[in-house]
C-alpha atoms as a PDB file:
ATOM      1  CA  UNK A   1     140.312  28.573 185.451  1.00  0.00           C
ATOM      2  CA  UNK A   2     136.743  29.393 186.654  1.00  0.00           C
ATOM      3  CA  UNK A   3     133.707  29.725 184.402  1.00  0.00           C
ATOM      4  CA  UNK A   4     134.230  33.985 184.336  1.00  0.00           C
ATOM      5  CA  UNK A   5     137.828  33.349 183.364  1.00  0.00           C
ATOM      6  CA  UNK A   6     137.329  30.803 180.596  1.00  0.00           C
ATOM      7  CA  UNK A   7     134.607  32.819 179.095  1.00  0.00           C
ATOM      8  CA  UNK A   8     136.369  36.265 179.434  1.00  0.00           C
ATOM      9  CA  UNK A   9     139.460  33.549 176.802  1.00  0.00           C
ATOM     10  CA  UNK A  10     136.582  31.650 175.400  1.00  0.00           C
ATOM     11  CA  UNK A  11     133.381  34.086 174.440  1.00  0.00           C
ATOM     12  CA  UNK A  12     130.544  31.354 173.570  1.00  0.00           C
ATOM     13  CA  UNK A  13     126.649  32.716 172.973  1.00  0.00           C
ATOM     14  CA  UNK A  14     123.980  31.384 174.940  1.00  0.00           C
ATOM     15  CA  UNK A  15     122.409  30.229 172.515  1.00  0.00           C
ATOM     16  CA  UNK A  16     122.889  28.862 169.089  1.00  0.00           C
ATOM     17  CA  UNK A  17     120.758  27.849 165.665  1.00  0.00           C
ATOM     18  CA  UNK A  18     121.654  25.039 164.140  1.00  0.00           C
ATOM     19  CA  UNK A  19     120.621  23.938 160.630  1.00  0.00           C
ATOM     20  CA  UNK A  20     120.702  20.777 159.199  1.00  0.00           C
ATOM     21  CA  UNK A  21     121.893  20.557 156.150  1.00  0.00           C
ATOM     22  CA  UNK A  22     122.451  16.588 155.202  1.00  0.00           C
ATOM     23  CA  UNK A  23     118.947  15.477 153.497  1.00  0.00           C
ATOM     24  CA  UNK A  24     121.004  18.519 150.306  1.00  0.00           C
ATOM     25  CA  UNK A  25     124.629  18.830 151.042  1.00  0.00           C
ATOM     26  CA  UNK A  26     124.974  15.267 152.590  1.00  0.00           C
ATOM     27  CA  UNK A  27     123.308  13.401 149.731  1.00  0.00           C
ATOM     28  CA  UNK A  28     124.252  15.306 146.732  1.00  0.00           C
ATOM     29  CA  UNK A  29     127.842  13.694 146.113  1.00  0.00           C
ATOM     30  CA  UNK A  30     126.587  10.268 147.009  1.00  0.00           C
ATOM     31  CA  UNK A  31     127.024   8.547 143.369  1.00  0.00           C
ATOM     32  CA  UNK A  32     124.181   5.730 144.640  1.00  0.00           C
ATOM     33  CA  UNK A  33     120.643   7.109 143.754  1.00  0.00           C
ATOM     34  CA  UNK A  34     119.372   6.932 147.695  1.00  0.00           C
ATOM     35  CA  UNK A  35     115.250   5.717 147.202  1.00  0.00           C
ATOM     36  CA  UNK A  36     112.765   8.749 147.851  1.00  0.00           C
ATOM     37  CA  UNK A  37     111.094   6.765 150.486  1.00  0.00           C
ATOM     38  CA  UNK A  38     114.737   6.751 152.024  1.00  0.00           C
ATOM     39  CA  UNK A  39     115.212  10.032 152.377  1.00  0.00           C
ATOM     40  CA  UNK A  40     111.830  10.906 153.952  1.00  0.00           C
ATOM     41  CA  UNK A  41     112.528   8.210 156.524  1.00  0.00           C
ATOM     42  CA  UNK A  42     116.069  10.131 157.325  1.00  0.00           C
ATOM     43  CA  UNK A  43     114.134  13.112 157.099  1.00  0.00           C
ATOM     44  CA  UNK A  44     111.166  12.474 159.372  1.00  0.00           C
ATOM     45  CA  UNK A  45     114.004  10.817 161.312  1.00  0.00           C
ATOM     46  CA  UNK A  46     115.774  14.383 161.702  1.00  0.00           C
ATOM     47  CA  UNK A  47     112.983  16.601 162.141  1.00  0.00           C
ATOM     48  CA  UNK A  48     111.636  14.662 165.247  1.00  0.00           C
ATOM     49  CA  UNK A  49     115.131  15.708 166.787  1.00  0.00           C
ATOM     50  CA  UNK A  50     114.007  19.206 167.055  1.00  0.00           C
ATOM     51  CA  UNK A  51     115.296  21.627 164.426  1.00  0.00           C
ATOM     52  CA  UNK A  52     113.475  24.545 163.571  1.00  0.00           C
ATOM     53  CA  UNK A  53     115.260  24.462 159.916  1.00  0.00           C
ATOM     54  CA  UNK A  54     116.436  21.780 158.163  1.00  0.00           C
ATOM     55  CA  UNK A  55     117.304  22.131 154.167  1.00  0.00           C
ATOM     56  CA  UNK A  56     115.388  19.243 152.071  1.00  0.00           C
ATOM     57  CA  UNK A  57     117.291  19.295 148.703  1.00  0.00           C
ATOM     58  CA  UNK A  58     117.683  21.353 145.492  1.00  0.00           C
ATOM     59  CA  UNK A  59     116.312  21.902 142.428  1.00  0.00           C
ATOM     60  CA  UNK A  60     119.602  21.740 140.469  1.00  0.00           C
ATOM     61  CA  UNK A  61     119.778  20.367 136.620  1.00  0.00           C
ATOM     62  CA  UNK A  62     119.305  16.303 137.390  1.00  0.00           C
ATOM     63  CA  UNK A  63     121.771  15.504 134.506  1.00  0.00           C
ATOM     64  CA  UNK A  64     124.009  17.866 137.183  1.00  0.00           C
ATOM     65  CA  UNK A  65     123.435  15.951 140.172  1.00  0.00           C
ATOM     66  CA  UNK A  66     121.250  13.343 139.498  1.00  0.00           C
ATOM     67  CA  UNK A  67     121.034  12.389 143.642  1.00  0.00           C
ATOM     68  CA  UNK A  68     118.078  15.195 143.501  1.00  0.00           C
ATOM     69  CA  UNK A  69     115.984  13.933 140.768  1.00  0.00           C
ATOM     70  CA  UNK A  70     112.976  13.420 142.949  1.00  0.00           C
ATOM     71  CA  UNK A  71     113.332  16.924 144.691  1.00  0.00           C
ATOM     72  CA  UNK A  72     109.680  18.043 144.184  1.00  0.00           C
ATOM     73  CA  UNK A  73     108.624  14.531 145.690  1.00  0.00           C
ATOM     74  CA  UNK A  74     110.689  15.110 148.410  1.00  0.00           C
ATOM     75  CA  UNK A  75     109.833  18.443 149.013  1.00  0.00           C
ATOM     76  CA  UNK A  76     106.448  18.197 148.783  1.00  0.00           C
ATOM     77  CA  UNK A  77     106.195  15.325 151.469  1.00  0.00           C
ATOM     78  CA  UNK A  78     108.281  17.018 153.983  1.00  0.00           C
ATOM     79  CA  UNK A  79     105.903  19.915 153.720  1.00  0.00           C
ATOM     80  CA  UNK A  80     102.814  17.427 154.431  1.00  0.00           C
ATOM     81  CA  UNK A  81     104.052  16.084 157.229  1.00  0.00           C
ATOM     82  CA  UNK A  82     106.237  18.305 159.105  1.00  0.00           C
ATOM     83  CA  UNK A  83     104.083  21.788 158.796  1.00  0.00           C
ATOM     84  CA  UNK A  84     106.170  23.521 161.378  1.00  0.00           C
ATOM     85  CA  UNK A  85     109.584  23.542 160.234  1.00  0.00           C
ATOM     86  CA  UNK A  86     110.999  25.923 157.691  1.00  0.00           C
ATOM     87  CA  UNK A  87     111.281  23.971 154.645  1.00  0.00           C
ATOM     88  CA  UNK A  88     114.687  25.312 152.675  1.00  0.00           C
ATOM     89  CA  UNK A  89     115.692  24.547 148.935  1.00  0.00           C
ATOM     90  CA  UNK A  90     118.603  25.261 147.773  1.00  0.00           C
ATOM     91  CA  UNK A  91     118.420  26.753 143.236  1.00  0.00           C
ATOM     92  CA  UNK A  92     121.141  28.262 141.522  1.00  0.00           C
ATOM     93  CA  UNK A  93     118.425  30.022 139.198  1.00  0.00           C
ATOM     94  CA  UNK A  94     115.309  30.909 138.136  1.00  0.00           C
ATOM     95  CA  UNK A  95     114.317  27.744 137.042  1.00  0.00           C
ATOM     96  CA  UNK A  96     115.526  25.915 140.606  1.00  0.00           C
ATOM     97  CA  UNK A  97     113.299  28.974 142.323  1.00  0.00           C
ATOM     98  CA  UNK A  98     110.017  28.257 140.207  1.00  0.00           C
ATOM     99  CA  UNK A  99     110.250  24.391 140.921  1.00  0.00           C
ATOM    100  CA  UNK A 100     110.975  24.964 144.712  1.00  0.00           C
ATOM    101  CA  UNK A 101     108.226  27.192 145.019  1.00  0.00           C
ATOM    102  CA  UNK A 102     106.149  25.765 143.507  1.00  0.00           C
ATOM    103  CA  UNK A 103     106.483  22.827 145.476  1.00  0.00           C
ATOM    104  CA  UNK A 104     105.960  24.634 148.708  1.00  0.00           C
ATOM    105  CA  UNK A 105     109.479  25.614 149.767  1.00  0.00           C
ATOM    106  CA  UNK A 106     109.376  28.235 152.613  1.00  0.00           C
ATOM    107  CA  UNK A 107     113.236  29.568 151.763  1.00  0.00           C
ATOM    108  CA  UNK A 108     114.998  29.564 148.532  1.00  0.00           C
ATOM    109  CA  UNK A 109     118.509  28.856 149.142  1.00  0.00           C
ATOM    110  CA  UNK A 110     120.545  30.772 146.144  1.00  0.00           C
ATOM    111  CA  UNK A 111     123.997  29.804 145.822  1.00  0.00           C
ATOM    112  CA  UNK A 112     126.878  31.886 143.784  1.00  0.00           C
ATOM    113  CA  UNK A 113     130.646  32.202 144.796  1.00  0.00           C
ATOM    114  CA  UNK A 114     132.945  34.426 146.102  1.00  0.00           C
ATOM    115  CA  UNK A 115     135.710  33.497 143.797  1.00  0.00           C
ATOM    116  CA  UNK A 116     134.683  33.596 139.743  1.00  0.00           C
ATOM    117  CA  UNK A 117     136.457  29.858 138.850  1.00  0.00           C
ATOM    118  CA  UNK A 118     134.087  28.356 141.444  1.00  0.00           C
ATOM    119  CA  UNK A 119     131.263  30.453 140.457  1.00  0.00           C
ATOM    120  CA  UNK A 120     131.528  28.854 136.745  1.00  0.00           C
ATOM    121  CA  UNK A 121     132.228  25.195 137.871  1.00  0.00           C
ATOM    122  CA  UNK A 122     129.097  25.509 139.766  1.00  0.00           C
ATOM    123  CA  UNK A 123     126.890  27.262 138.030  1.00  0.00           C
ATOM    124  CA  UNK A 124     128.281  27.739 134.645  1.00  0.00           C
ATOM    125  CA  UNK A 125     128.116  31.943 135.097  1.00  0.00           C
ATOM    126  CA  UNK A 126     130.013  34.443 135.987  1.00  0.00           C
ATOM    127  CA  UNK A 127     129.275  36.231 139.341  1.00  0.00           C
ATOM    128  CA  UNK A 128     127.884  39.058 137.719  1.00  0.00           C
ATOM    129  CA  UNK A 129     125.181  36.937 135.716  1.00  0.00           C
ATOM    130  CA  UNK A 130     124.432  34.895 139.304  1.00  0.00           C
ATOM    131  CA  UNK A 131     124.226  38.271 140.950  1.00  0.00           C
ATOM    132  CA  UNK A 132     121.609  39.274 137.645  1.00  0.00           C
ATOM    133  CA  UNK A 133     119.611  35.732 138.180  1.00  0.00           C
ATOM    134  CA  UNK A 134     119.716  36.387 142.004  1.00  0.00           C
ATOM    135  CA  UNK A 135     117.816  39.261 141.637  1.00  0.00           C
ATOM    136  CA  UNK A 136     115.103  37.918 138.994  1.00  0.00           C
ATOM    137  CA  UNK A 137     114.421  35.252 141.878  1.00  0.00           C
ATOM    138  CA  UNK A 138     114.296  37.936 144.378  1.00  0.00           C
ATOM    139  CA  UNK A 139     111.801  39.340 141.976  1.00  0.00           C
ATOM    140  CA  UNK A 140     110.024  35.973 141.424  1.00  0.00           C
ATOM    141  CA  UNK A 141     109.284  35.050 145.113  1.00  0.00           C
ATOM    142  CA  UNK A 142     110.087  38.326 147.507  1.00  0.00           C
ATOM    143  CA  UNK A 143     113.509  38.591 148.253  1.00  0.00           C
ATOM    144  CA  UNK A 144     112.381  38.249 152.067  1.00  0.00           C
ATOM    145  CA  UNK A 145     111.910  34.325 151.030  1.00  0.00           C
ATOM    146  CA  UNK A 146     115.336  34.018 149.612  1.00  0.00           C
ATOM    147  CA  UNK A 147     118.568  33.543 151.536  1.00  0.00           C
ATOM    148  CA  UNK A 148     121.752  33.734 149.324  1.00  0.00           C
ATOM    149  CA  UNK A 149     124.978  31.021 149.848  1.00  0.00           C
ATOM    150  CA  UNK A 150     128.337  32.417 149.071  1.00  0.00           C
ATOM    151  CA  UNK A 151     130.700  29.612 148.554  1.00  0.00           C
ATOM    152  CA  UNK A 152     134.431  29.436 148.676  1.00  0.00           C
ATOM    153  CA  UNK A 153     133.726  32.426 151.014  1.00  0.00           C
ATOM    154  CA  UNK A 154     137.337  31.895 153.004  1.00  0.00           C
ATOM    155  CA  UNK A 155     139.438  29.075 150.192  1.00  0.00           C
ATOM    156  CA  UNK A 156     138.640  28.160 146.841  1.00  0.00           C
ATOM    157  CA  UNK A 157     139.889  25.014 144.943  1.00  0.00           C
ATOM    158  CA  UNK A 158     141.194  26.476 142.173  1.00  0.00           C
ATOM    159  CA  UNK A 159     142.152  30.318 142.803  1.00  0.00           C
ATOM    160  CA  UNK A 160     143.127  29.543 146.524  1.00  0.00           C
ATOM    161  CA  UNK A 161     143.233  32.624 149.302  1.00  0.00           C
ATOM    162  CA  UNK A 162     139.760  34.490 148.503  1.00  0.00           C
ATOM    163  CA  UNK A 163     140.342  38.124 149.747  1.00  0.00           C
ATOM    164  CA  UNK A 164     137.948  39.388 152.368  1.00  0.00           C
ATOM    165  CA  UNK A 165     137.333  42.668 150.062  1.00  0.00           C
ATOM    166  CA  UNK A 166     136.017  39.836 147.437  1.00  0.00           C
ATOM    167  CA  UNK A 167     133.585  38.549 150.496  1.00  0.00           C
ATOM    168  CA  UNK A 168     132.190  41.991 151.327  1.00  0.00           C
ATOM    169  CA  UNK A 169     131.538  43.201 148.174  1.00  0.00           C
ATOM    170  CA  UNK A 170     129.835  40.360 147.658  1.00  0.00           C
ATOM    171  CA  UNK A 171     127.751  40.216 150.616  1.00  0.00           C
ATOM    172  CA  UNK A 172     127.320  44.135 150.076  1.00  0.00           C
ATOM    173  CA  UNK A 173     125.240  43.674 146.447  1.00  0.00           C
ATOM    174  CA  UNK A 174     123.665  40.557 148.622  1.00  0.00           C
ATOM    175  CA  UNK A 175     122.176  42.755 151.085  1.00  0.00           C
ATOM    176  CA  UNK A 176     121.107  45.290 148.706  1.00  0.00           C
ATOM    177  CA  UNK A 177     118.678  42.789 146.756  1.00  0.00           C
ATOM    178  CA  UNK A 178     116.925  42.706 150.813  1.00  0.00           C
ATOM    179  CA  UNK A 179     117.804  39.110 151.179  1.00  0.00           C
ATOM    180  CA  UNK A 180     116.669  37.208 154.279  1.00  0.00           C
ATOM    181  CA  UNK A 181     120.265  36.396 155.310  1.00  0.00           C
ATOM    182  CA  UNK A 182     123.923  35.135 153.748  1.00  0.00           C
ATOM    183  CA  UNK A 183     125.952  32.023 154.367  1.00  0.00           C
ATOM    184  CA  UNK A 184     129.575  32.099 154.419  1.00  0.00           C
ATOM    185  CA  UNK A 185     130.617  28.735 153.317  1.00  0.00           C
ATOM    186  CA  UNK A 186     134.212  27.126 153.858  1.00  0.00           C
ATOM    187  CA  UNK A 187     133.471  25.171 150.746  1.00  0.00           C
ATOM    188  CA  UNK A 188     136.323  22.678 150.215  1.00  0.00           C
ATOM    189  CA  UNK A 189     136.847  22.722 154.389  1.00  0.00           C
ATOM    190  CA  UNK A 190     140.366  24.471 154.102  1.00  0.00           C
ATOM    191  CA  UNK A 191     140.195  27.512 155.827  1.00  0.00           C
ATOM    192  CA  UNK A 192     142.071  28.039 158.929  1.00  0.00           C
ATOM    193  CA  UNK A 193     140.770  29.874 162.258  1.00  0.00           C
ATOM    194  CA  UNK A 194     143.061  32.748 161.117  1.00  0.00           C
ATOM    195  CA  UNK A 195     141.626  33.086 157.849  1.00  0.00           C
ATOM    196  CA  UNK A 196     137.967  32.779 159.017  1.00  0.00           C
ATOM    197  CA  UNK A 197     138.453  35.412 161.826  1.00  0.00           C
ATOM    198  CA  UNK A 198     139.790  38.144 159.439  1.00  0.00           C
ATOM    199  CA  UNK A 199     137.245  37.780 156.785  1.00  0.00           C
ATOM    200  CA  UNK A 200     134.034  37.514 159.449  1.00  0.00           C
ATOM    201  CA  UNK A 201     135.832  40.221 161.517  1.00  0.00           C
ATOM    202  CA  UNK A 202     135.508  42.214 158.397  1.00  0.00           C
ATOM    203  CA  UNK A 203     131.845  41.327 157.494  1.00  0.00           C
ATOM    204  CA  UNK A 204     130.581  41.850 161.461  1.00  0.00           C
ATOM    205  CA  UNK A 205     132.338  45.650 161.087  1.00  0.00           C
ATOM    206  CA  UNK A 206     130.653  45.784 157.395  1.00  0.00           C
ATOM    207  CA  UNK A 207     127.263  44.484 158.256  1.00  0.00           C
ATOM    208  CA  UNK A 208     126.329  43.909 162.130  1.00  0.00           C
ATOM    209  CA  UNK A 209     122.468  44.000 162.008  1.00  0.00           C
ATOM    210  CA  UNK A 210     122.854  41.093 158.946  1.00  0.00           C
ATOM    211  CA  UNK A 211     121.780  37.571 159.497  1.00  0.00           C
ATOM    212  CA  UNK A 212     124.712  35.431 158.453  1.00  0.00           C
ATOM    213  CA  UNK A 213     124.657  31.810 159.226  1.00  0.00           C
ATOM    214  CA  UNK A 214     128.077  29.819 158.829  1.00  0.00           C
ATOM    215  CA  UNK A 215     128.502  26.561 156.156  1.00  0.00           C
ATOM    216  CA  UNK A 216     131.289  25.099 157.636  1.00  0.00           C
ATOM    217  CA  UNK A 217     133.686  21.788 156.279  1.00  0.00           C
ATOM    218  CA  UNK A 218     135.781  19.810 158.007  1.00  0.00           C
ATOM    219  CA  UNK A 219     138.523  18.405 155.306  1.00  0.00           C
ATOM    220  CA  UNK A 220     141.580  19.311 157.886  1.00  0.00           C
ATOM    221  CA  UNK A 221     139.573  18.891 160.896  1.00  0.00           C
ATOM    222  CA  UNK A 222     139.534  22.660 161.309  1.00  0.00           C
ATOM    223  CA  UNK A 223     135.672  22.948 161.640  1.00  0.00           C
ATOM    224  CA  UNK A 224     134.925  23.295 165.046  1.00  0.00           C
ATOM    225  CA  UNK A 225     137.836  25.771 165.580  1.00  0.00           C
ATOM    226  CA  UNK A 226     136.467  27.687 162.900  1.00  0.00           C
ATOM    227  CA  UNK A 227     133.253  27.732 164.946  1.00  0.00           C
ATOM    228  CA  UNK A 228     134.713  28.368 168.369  1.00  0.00           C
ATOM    229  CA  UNK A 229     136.421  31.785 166.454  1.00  0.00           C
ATOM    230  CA  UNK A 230     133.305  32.597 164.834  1.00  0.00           C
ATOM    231  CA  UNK A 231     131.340  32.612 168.091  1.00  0.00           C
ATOM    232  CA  UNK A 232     134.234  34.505 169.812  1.00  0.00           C
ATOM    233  CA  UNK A 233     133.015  37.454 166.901  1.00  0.00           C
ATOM    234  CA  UNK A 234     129.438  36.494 167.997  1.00  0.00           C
ATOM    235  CA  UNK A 235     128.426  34.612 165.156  1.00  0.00           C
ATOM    236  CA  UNK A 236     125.329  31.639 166.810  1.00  0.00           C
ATOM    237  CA  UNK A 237     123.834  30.204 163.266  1.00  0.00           C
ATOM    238  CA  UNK A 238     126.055  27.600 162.080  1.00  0.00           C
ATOM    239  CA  UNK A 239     125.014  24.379 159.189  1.00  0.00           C
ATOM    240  CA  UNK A 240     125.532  20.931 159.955  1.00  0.00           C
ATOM    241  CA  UNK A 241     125.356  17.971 158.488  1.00  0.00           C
ATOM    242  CA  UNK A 242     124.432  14.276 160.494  1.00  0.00           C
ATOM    243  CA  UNK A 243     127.238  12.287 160.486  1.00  0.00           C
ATOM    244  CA  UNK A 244     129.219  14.688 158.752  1.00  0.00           C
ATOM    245  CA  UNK A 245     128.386  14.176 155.423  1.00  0.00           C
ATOM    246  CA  UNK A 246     128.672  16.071 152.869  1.00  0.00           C
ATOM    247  CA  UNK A 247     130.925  17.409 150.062  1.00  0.00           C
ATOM    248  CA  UNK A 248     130.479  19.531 146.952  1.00  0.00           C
ATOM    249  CA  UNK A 249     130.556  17.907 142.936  1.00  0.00           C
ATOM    250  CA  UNK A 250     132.042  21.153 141.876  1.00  0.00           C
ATOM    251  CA  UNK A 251     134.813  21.558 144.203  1.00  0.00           C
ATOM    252  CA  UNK A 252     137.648  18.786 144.226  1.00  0.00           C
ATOM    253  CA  UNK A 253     138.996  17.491 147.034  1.00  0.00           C
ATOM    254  CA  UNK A 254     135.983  18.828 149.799  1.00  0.00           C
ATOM    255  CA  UNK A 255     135.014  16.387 152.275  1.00  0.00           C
ATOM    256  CA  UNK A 256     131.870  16.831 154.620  1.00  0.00           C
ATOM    257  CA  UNK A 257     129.746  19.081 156.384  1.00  0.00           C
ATOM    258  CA  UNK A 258     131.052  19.494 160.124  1.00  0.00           C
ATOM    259  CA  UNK A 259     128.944  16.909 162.264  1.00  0.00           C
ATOM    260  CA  UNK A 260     125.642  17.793 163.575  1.00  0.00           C
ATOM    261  CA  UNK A 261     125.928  16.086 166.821  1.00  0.00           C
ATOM    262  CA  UNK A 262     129.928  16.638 167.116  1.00  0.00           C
ATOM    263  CA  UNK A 263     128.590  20.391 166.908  1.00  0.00           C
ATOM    264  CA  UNK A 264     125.879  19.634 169.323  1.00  0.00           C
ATOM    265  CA  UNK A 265     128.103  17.963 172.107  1.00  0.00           C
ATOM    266  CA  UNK A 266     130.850  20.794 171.372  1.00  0.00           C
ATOM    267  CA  UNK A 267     127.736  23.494 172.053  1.00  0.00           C
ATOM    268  CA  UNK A 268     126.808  21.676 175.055  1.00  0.00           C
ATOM    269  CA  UNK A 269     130.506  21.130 176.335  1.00  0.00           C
ATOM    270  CA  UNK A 270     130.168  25.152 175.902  1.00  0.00           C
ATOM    271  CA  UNK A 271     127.291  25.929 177.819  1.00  0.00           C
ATOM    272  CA  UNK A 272     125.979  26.842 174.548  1.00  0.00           C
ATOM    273  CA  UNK A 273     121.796  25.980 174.145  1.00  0.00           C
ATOM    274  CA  UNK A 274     120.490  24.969 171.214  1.00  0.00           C
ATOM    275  CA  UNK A 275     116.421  23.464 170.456  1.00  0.00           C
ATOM    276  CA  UNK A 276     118.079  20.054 169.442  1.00  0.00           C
ATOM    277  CA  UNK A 277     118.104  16.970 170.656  1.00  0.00           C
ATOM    278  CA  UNK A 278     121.652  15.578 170.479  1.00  0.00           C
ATOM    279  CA  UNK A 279     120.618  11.826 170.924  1.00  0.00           C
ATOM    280  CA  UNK A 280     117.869  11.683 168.081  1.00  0.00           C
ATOM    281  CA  UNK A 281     120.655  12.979 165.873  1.00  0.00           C
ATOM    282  CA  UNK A 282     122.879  10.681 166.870  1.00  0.00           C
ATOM    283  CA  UNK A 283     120.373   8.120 166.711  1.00  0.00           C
ATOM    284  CA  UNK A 284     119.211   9.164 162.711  1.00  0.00           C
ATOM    285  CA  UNK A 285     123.062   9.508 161.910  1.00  0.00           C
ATOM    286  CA  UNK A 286     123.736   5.658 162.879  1.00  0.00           C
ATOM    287  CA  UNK A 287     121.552   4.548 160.509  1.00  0.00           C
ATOM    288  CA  UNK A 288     123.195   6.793 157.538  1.00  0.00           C
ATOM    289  CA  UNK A 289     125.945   3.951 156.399  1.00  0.00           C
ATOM    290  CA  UNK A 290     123.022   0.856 155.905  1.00  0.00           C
ATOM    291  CA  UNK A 291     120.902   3.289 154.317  1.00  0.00           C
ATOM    292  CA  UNK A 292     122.988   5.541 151.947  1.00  0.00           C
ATOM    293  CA  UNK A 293     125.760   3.420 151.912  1.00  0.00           C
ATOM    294  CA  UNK A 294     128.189   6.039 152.838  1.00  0.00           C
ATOM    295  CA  UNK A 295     130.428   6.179 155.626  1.00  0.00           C
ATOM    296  CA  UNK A 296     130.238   8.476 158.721  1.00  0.00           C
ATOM    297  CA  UNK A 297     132.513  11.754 159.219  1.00  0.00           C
ATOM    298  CA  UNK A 298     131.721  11.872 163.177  1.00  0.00           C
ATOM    299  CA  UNK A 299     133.632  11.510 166.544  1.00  0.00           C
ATOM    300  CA  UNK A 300     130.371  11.348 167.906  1.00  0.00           C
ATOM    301  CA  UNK A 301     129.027   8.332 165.882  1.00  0.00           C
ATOM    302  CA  UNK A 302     132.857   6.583 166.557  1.00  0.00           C
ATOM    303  CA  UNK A 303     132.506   6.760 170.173  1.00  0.00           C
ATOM    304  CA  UNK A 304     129.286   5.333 169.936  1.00  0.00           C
ATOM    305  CA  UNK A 305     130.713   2.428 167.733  1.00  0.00           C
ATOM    306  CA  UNK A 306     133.025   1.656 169.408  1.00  0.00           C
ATOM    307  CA  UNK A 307     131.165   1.504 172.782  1.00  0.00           C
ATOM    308  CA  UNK A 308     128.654  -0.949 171.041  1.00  0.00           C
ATOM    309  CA  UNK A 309     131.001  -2.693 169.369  1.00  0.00           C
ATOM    310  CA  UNK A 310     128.996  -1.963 166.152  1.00  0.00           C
END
C-alpha cells in the first residue's frame, strides 16, 4: 500500500495539538500528597518539551481531592516562570474560577457531565445547576477565557451507553454561553471506536466551526483507536497525560490518561506534526515513578525500560 492509498483508508491531519494534561488529571488520584516543589520540577520538566498548553491543576474543594491543596502555589509559579504557555485550571464553580483567576490562570477549565449520576458524583449538582454555575463563571471572567469539559461524553460508570442526543444538547447550551472550546472526555476509558465515531460524527455535523479537543482514557487499551477514528472525522486536539497517568476520584474503575509520548510516536508513525518534543517527554515521564510514586501507563516508557534494563 503506498502513502496515497493508506491515507485515502487511514485520513490523519497534518498537524495535531496536543495538551498535557498530567501536572491535574495525572496527580489528582494519587493518594500520596506529591511536594509543591515536586510538581514544579515535573512541570518545568514538561514545558521545556514544547507544548503550547499544558493544564497545571484545579481549584477543586481540598477536603475533595486533597492532591491540589497547593493549587494557587502551583499556579502562580508556573505563571512566573513559563510566561509563554497557556496556563489552564480546571473549577467546577464559581469559587474554583475566582481562585484560578485570581492566581493568573489564562483558561478556566469547567467541568460538568453528560450523564446526570456522574454529574452529581462529581460535582454534587445536577446538570442544569452546572450549566447555571457555568454561566455565572462565563460571567465572572469572559466566557472567551473559559473552555467547558464534558465528561462521560461516550460511557459513564454508573448509567452506561450515554446517547449522542445527550452529548449535543449538551455541547449545544455549551456553545451558546460563547465558550472558547469543549472537551469530549472518555471518562472511565470504555468507549469503543464505534461508539466514539457515532457520537463525534454527530457533533462535527452539529457544530463544524467549534473547537473541540478530545480527553481520551485508555482502561481497555482502546485510546489510540479512539484517536485514529477521531482524526479520520478530522478531529487534531487531543489531551494527554506523561506516562499515562491519570484517572478520575469520581468515576470507579477509570485508569489513565492515554500516554503523551505513546500519542506522540503514534502521531509521528502517522506523518502527523505536532510542536513537541517526544524525547523530553519521555525523558520527564521516567522520572514520574521515583517522584510520585506511581507507576507508568506507557509502551513508550516500557520499551525504554526494558532497553536500559531499568
Amino acid at each position: 500500500m503506498n502513502a496515497a492509498d493508506f491515507s485515502a483508508f487511514c485520513p490523519a491531519p497534518k498537524r495535531a495539538e496536543v495538551i498535557e494534561v498530567c501536572p491535574r488529571d495525572g496527580f489528582q488520584n494519587v493518594k500520596a500528597f506529591i511536594p509543591t516543589a515536586t510538581k514544579i520540577a515535573i512541570l518545568d520538566d514538561l514545558a521545556e518539551a514544547g507544548f503550547k498548553t499544558i493544564e497545571v491543576t484545579s481549584f477543586v474543594s481540598p477536603k475533595a481531592i486533597p492532591q491540589m491543596a497547593d493549587a494557587a502555589e502551583v499556579l502562580t509559579e508556573f505563571r512566573r516562570k513559563h510566561v509563554g504557555i497557556e496556563a489552564v485550571a480546571l473549577v467546577p464553580n464559581v469559587k474554583g474560577a475566582e481562585k484560578a483567576i485570581a492566581n493568573g490562570a489564562h483558561t478556566l477549565n469547567f467541568v460538568l457531565s453528560a450523564s446526570e449520576s456522574h454529574n452529581r458524583e462529581n460535582t454534587r449538582r445536577t446538570v442544569d445547576e452546572s450549566l447555571t454555575e457555568l454561566a455565572e463563571v462565563c460571567h465572572l471572567t469572559g466566557a472567551s477565557h473559559v473552555h467547558a469539559s464534558v465528561a462521560t461524553a461516550f460511557t459513564c460508570p454508573f448509567e452506561g451507553d450515554v446517547p449522542k442526543d445527550a452529548v449535543i444538547k449538551l455541547v449545544d447550551k455549551i456553545i451558546a454561553l460563547g465558550c472558547k472550546g469543549v472537551s469530549l472526555a472518555d471518562t472511565i476509558g470504555t468507549a469503543s471506536p464505534r461508539k466514539v465515531y457515532g457520537t463525534l460524527r454527530a457533533v462535527k455535523e452539529r457544530f463544524p466551526q467549534a473547537r473541540v479537543v478530545l480527553h481520551l482514557h485508555d482502561t481497555q487499551g482502546m485510546a489510540l483507536a479512539n484517536i485514529m477514528t477521531a482524526m479520520s472525522l478530522g478531529y487534531n486536539i487531543f489531551d494527554a497525560a506523561a506516562g499515562g497517568l491519570g484517572g478520575c476520584p469520581f468515576a470507579p474503575g477509570a485508569a489513565g490518561n492515554v500516554a503523551t509520548e505513546d500519542l506522540l510516536n503514534f502521531l509521528t508513525a502517522l506523518g502527523v506534526e505536532t510542536d513537541v518534543d517526544a524525547g523530553k517527554v519521555l525523558n520527564a515521564a521516567m522520572k514520574l515513578p521515583k517522584l510520585t510514586g506511581v507507576p507508568l501507563c506507557s509502551h513508550m516508557a516500557a520499551l525504554t525500560m526494558c532497553k536500559t534494563g531499568a
